[in-house]
C-alpha atoms as a PDB file:
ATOM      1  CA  UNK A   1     101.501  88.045 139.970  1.00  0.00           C
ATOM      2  CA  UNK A   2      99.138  90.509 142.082  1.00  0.00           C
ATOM      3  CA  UNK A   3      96.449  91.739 140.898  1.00  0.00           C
ATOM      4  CA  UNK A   4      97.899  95.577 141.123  1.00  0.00           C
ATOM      5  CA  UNK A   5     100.877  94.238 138.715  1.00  0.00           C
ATOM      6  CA  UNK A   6     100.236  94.407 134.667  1.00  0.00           C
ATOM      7  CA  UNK A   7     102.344  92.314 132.604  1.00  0.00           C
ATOM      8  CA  UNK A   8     104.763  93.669 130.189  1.00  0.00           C
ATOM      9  CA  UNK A   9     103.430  93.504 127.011  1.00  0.00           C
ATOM     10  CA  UNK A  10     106.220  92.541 124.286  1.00  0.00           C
ATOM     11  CA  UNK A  11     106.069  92.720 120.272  1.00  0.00           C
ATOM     12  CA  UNK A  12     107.177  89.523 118.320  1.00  0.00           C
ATOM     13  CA  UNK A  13     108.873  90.388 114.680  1.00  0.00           C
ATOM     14  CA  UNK A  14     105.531  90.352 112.966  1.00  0.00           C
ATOM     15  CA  UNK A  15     104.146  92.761 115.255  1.00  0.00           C
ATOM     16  CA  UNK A  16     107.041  94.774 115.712  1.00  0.00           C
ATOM     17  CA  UNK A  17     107.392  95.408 111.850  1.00  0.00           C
ATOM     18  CA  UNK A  18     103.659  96.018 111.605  1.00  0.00           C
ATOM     19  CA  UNK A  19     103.877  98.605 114.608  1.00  0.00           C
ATOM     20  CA  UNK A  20     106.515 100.288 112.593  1.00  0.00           C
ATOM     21  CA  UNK A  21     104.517 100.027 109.087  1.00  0.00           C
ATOM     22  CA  UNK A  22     106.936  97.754 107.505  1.00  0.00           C
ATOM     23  CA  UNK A  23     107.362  94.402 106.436  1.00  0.00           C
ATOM     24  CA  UNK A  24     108.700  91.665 108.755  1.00  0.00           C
ATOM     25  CA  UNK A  25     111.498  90.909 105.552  1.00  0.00           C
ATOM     26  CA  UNK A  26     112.456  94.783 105.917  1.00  0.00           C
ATOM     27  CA  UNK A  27     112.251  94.596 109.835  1.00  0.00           C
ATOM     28  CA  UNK A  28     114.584  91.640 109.867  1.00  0.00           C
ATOM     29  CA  UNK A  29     117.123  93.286 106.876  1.00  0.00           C
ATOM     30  CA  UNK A  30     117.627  96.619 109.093  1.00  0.00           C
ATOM     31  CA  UNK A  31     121.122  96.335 110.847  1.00  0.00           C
ATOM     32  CA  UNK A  32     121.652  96.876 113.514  1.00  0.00           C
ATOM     33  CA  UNK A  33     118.809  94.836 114.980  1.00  0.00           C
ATOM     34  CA  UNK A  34     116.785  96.367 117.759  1.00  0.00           C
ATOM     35  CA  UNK A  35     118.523  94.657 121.590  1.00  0.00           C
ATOM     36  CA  UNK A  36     115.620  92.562 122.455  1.00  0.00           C
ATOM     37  CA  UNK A  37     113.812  93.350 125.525  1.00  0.00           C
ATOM     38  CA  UNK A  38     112.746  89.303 126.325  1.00  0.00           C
ATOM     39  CA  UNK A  39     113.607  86.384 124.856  1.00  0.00           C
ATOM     40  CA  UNK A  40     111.683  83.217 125.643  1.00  0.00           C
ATOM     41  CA  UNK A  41     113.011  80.150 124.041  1.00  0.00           C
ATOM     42  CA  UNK A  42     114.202  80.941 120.182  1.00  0.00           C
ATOM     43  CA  UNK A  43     111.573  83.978 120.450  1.00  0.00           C
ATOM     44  CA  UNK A  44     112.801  87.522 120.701  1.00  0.00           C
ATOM     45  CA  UNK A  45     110.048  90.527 122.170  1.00  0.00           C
ATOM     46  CA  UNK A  46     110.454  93.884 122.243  1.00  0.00           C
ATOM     47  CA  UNK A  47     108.542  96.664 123.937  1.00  0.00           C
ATOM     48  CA  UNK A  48     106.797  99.639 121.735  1.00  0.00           C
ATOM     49  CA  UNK A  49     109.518 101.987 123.732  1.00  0.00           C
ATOM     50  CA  UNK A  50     112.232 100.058 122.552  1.00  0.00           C
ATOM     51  CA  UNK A  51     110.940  99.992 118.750  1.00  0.00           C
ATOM     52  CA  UNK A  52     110.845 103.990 118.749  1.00  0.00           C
ATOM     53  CA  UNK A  53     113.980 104.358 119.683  1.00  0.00           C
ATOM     54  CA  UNK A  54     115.864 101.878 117.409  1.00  0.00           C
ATOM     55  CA  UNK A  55     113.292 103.403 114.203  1.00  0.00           C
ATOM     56  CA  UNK A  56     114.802 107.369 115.241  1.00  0.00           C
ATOM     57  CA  UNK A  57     118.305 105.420 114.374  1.00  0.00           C
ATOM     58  CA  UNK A  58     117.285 103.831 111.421  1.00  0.00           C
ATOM     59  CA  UNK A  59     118.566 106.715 108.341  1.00  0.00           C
ATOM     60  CA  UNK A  60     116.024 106.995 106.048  1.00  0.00           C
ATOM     61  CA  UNK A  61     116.355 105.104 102.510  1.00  0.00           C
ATOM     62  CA  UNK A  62     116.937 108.462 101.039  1.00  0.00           C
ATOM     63  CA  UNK A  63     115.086 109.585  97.326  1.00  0.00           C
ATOM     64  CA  UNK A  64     115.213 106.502  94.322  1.00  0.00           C
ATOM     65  CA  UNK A  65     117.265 107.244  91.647  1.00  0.00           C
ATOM     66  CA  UNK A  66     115.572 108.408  88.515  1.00  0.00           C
ATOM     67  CA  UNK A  67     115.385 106.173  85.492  1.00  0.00           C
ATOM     68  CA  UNK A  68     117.289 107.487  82.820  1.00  0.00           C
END
């Protein structure tokens, strides 16, 4: 790598969910998962970009229902 060229930085789950300001069990429950942007051995990375635009797709768990 030359010196002008900066790596790609990647999220793993745990960061991922934390950049989105959720748990890693709720990041890993959403379906459909986010396409990963790397994958080294069993790990999967994705970039912040990436993460934005699979959140926007995510609907919304909508209002609880009241206790009756």
């Amino acid at each position: 790598m030359s010196k002008d060229t900066k790596p790609q930085i990647f999220l793993s789950v745990t960061q991922a969910a934390a950049f989105l300001g959720i748990t890693k069990a709720a990041f890993l429950k959403r379906e459909p998962a986010p396409p990963a942007d790397a994958v080294i051995g069993p790990y999967r990375g994705w970039t912040k970009e990436t993460l934005r635009e699979w959140d926007k797709t995510i609907p919304s768990p909508g209002p609880r229902p009241r206790n009756k």
